[in-house]
N, C-alpha and C. Protein backbone atom coordinates (compact mmCIF):
# COMPACT_ATOMS: atom_id res chain seq x y z
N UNK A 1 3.44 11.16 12.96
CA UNK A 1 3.62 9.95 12.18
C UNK A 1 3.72 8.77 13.15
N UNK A 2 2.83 7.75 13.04
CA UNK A 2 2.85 6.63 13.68
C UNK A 2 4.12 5.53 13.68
N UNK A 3 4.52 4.66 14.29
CA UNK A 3 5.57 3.98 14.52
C UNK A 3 5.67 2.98 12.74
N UNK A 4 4.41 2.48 12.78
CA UNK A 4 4.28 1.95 11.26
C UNK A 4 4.59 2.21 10.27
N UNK A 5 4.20 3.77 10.46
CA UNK A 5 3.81 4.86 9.06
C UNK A 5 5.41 5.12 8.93
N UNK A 6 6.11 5.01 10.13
CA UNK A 6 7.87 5.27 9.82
C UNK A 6 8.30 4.14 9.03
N UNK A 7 8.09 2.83 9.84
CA UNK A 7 8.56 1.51 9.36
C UNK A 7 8.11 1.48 7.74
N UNK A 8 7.19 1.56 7.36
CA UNK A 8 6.52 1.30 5.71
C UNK A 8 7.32 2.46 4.92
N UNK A 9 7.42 3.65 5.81
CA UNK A 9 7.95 4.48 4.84
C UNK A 9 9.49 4.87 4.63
N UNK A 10 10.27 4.05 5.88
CA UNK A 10 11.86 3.23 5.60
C UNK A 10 12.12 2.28 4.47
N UNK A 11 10.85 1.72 4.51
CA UNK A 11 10.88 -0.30 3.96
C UNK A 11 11.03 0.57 2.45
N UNK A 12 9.67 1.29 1.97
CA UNK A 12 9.30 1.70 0.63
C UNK A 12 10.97 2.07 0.22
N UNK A 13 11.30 3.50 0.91
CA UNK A 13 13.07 4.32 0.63
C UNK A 13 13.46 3.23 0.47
N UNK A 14 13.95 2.38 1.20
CA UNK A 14 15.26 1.39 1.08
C UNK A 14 14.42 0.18 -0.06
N UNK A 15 13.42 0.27 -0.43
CA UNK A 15 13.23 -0.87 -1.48
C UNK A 15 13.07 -0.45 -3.21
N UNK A 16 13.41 0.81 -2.38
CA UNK A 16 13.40 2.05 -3.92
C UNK A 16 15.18 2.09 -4.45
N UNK A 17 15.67 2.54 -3.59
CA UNK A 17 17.24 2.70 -3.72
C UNK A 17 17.22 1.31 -3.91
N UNK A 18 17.32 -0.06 -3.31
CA UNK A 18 17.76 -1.06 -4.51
C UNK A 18 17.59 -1.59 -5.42
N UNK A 19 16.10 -1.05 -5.76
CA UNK A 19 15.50 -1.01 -6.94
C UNK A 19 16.39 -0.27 -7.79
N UNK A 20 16.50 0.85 -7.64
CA UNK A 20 16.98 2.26 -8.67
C UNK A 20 18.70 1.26 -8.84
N UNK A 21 19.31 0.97 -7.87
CA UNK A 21 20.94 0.92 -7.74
C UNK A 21 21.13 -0.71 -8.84
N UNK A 22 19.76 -1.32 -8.97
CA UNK A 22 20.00 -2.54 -9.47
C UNK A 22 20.12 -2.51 -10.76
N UNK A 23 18.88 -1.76 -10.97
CA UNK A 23 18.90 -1.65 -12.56
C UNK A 23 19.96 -0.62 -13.00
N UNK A 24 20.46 0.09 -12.11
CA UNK A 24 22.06 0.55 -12.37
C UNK A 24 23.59 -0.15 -12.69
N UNK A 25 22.80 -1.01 -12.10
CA UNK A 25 24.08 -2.33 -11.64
C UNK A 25 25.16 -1.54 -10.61
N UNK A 26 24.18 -1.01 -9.80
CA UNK A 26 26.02 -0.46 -8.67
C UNK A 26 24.97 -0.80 -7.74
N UNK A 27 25.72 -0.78 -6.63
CA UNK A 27 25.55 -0.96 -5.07
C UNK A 27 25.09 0.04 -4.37
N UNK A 28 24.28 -0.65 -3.65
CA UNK A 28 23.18 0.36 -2.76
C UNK A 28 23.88 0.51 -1.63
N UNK A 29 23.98 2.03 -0.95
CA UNK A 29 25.13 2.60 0.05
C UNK A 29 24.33 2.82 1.25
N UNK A 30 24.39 2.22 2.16
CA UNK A 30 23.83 2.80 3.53
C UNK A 30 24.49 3.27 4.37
N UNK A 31 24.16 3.85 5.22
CA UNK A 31 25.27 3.93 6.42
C UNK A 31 25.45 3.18 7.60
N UNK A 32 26.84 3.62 8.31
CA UNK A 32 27.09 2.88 8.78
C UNK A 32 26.56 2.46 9.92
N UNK A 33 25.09 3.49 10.65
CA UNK A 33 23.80 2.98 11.82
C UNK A 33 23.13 2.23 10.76
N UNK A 34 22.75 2.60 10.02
CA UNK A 34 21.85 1.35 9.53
C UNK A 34 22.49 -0.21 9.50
N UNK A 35 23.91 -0.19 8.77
CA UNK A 35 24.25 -1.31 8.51
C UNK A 35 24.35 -1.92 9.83
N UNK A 36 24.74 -1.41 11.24
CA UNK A 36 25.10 -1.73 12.36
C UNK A 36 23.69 -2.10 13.25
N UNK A 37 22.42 -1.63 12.98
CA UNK A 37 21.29 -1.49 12.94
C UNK A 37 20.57 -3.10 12.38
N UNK A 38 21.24 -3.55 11.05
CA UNK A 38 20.50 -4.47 10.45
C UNK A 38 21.61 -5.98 11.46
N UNK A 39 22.15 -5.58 11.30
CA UNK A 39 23.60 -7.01 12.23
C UNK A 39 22.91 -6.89 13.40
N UNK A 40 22.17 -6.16 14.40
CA UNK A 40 21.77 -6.07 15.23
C UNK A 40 20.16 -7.18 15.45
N UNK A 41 19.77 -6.49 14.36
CA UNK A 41 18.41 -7.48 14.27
C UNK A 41 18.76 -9.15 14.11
N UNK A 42 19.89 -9.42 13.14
CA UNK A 42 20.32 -10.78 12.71
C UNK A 42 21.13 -11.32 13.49
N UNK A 43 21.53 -10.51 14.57
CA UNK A 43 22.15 -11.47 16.02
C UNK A 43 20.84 -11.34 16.99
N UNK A 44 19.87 -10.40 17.31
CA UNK A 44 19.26 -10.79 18.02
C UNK A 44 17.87 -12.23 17.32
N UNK A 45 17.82 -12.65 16.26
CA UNK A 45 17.29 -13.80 15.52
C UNK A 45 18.17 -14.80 16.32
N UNK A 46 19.54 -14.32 15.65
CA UNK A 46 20.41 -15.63 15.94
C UNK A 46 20.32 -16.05 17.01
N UNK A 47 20.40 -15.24 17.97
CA UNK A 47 20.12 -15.76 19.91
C UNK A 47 18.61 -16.22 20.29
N UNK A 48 17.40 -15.63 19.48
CA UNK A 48 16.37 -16.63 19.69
C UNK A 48 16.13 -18.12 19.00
N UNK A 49 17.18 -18.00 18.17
CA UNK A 49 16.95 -19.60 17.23
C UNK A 49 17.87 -20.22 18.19
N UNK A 50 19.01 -20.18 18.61
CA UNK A 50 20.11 -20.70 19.43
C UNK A 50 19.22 -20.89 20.49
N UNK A 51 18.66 -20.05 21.42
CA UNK A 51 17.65 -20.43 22.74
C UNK A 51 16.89 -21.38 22.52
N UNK A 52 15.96 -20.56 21.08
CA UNK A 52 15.08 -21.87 20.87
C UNK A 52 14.98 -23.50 20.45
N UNK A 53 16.82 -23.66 19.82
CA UNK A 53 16.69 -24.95 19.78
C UNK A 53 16.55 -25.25 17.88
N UNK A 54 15.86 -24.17 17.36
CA UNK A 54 15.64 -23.76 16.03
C UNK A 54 14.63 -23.05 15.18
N UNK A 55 15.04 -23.00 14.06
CA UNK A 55 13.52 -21.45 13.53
C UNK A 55 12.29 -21.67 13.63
N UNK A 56 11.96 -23.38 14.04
CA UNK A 56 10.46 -23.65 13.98
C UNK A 56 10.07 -23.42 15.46
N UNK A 57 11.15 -23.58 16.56
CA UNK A 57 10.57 -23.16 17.72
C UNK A 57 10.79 -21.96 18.06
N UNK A 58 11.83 -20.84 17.46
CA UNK A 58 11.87 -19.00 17.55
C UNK A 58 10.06 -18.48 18.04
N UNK A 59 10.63 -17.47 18.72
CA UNK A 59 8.86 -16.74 18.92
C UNK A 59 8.15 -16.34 17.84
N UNK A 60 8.86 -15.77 16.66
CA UNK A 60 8.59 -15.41 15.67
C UNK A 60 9.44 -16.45 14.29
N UNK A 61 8.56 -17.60 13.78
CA UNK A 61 9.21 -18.12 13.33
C UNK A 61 9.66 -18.08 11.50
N UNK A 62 8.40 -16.63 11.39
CA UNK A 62 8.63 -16.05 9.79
C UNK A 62 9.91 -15.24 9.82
N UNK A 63 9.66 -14.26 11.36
CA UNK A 63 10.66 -13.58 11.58
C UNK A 63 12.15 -13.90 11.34
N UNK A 64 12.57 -15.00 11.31
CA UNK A 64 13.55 -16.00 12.20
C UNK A 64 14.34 -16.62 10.99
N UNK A 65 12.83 -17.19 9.82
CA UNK A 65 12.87 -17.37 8.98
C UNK A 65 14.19 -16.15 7.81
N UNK A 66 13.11 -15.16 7.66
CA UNK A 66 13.37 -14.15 6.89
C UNK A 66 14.77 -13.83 7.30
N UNK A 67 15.57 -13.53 9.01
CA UNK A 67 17.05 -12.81 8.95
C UNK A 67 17.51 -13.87 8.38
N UNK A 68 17.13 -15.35 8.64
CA UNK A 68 18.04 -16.28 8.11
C UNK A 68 18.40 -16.46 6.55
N UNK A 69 16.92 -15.94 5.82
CA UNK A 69 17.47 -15.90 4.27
C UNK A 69 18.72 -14.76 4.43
N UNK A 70 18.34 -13.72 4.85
CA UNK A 70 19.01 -12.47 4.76
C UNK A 70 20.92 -12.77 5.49
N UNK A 71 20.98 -13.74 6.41
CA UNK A 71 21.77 -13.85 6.59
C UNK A 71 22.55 -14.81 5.22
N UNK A 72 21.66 -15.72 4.85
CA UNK A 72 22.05 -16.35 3.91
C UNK A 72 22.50 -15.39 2.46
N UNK A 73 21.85 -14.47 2.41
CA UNK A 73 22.30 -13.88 1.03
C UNK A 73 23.57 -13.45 1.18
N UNK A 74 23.82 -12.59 2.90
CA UNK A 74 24.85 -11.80 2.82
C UNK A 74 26.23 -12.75 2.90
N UNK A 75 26.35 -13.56 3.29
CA UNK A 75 27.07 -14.40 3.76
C UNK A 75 27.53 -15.50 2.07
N UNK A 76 26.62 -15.75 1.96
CA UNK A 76 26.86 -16.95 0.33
C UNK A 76 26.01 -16.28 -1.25
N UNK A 77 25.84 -15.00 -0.94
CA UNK A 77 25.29 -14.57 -1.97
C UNK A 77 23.83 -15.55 -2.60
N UNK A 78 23.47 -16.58 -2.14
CA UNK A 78 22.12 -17.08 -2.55
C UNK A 78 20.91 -15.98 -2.67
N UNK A 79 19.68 -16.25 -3.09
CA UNK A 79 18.95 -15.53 -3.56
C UNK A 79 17.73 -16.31 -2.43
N UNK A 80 17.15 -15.57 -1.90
CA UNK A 80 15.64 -15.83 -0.93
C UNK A 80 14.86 -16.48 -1.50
């Protein structure tokens, strides 16, 4: 299995379980590498937007974009 074929087929699982947990109305449970896993990605954003000055100058600035909604949801509950 290719590095992709993992990534697409994480993304699909985890976009299934909050699919399934929503229309449940309960909360989608990960563990605690993943959750430690995803804070990982959204501090290493945070240190290229901080370097860069901001998300339009980040290397990746969809990238940069996107933890920042994600930081935004987790943080103030807003919607992306």
């Amino acid at each position: 299995m290719t590095e992709a074929e993992q990534l697409l087929i994480a993304a699909a699982d985890l976009n299934q379980q909050a699919e399934s947990a929503e229309t449940a109305g309960r909360a989608v449970e990960i563990t605690a590498p993943v959750a430690r896993h995803l804070a990982f990605l959204l501090e290493t954003h945070g240190r290229q937007i901080a370097r860069a000055g901001g998300i339009r100058n980040a290397p990746s600035e969809a990238a940069a974009e996107y933890a920042h909604d994600i930081a935004r949801i987790y943080l103030f509950g807003e919607t992306a």
